[in-house]
Each structure stands twice: as structure tokens, then as C-alpha cells.
C-alpha atoms as a PDB file:
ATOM      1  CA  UNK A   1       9.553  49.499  32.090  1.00  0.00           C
ATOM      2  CA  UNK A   2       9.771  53.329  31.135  1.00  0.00           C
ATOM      3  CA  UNK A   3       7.893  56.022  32.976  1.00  0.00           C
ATOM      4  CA  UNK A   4       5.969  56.563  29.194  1.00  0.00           C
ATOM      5  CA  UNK A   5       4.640  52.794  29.555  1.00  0.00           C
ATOM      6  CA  UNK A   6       3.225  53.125  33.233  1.00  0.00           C
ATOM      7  CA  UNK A   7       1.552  56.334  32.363  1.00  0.00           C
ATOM      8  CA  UNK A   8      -0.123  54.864  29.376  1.00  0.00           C
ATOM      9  CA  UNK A   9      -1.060  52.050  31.416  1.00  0.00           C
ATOM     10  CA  UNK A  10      -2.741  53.581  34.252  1.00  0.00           C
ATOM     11  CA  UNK A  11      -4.393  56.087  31.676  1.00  0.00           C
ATOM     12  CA  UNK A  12      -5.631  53.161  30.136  1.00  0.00           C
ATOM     13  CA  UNK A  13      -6.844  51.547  33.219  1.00  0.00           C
ATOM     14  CA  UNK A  14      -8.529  54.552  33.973  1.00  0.00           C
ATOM     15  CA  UNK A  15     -10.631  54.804  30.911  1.00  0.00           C
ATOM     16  CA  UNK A  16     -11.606  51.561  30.404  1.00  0.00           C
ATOM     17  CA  UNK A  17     -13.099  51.786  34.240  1.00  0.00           C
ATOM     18  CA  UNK A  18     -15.268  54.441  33.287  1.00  0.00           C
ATOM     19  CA  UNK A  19     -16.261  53.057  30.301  1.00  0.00           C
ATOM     20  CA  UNK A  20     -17.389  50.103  32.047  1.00  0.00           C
ATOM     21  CA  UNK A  21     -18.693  51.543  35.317  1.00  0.00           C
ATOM     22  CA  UNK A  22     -20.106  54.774  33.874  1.00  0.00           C
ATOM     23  CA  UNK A  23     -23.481  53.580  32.367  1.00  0.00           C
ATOM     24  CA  UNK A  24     -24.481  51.482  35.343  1.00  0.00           C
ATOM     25  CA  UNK A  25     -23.812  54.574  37.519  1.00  0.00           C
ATOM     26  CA  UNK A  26     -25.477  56.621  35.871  1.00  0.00           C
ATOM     27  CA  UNK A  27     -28.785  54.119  35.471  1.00  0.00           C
ATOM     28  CA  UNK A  28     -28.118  53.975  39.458  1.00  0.00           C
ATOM     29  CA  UNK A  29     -28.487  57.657  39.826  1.00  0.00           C
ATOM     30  CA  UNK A  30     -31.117  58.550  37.684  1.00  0.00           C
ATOM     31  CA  UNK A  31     -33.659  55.785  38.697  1.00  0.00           C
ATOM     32  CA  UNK A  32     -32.050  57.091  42.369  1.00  0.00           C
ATOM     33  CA  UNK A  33     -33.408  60.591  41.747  1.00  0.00           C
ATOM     34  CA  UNK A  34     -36.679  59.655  40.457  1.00  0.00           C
ATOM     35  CA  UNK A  35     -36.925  57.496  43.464  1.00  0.00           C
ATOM     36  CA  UNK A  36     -36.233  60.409  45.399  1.00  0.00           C
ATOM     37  CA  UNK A  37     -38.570  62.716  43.581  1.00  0.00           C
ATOM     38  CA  UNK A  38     -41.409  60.769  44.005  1.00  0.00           C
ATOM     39  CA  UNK A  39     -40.861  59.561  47.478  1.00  0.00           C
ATOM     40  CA  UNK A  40     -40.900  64.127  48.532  1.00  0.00           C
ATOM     41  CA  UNK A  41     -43.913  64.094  46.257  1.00  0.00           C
ATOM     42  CA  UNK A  42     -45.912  61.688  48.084  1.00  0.00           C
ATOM     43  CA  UNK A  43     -44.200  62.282  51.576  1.00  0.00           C
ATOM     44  CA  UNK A  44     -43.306  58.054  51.913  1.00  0.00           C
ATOM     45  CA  UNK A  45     -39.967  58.458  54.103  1.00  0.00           C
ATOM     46  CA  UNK A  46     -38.990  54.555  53.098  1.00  0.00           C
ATOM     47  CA  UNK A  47     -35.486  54.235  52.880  1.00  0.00           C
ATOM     48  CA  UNK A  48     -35.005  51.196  50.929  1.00  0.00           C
ATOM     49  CA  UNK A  49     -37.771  51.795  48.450  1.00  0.00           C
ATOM     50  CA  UNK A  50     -35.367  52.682  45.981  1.00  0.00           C
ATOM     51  CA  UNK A  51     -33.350  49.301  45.909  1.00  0.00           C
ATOM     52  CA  UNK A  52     -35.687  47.045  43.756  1.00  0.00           C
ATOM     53  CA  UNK A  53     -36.108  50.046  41.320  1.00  0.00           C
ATOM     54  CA  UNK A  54     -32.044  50.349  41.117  1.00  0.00           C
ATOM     55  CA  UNK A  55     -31.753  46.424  40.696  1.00  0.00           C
ATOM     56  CA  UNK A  56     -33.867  46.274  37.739  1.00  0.00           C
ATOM     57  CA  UNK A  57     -32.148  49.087  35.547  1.00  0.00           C
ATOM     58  CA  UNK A  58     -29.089  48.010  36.604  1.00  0.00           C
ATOM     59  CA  UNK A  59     -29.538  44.371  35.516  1.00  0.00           C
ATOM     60  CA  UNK A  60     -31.402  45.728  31.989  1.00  0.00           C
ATOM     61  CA  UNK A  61     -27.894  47.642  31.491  1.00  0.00           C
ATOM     62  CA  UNK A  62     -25.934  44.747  32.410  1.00  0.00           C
ATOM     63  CA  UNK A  63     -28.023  42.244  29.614  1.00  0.00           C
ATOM     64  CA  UNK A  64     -27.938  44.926  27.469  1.00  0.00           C
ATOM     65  CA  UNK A  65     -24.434  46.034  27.799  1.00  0.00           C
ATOM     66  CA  UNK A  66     -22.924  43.071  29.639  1.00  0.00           C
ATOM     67  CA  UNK A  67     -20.979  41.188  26.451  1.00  0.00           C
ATOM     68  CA  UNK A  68     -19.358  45.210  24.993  1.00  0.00           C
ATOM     69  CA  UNK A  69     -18.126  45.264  28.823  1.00  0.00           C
ATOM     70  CA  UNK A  70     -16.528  41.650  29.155  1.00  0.00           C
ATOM     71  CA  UNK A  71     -15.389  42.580  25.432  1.00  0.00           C
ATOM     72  CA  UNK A  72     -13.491  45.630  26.733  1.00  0.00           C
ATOM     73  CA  UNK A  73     -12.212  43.752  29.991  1.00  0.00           C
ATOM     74  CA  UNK A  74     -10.847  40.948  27.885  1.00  0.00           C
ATOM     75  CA  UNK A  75      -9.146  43.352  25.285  1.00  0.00           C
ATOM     76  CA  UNK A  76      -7.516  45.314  27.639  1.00  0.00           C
ATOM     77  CA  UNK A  77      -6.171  42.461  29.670  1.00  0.00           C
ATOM     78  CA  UNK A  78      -4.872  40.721  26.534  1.00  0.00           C
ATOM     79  CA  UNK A  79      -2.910  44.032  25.622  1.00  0.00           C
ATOM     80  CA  UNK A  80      -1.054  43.535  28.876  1.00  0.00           C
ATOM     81  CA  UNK A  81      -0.771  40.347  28.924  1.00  0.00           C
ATOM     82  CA  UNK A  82       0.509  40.709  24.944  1.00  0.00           C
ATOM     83  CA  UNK A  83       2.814  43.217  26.214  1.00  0.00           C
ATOM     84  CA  UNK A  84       4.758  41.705  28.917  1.00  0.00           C
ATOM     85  CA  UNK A  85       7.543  40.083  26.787  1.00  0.00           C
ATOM     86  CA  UNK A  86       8.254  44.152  25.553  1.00  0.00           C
ATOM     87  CA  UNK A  87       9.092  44.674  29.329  1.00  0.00           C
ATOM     88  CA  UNK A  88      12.129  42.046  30.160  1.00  0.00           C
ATOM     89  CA  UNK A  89      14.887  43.808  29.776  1.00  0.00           C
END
């Protein structure tokens, strides 16, 4: 297993993650901030006003980009897997 290979590899694990993570994050923190905005507009100090809000965009991004994730997952772990014979020496 060369230095090359483990680079690649954790470069690779690092993109896929924020392929994967990146749009429900950012659904999180925008419906977060309009929570937030509208909660110093009408003075309501309720801290967990903002969870059912947060739970429905982030299950509309997971139906609607649920299958391209798993389809990412699954493609990078079968590179791996695919490459393992490559790394006995």
C-alpha cells in the first residue's frame, strides 16, 4: 500500500462525505436561519421551534436525493472493495 494510494483514498473519502452531507446541511441551516429570523421578528424566544421545520426539509432532501446518495456510498465502497486484491503484496 503506497503513500500515493492512501492519499487518494482519504481524498476520496473526503469528497464523497461532502457530497453526501453537504445538501442536508445546508437545508439544515437555511430553514435554521429563517427559523431564527422570524423567531427576532416576532420576539418568540422558543428554543425548539426550529426542529419540526429542520425535519421536514431534511426528509424532502433525503426522498429527493436519498437513492444519488446510497448510489455514491455503494460506488465508492465497491472501488475499495474492487481494489483490495491490488494491495497484497
Amino acid at each position: 500500500m503506497s503513500e500515493a494510494y492512501m492519499i487518494s483514498l482519504a481524498q476520496n473519502a473526503m469528497t464523497i462525505t461532502l457530497m453526501i452531507a453537504g445538501p442536508v446541511l445546508i437545508v439544515s441551516l437555511i430553514i435554521g436561519v429563517l427559523v431564527s429570523l422570524i423567531q427576532a421578528a416576532t420576539q418568540i424566544n422558543e428554543v425548539t421551534l426550529s426542529f419540526i421545520p429542520k425535519i421536514i426539509g431534511i426528509s424532502v432532501v433525503m426522498m429527493l436525493l436519498g437513492s444519488w446518495m446510497m448510489q455514491q456510498l455503494i460506488s465508492f465502497t465497491a472501488k475499495i472493495l474492487n481494489s483490495l486484491p491490488d494491495l497484497v503484496h
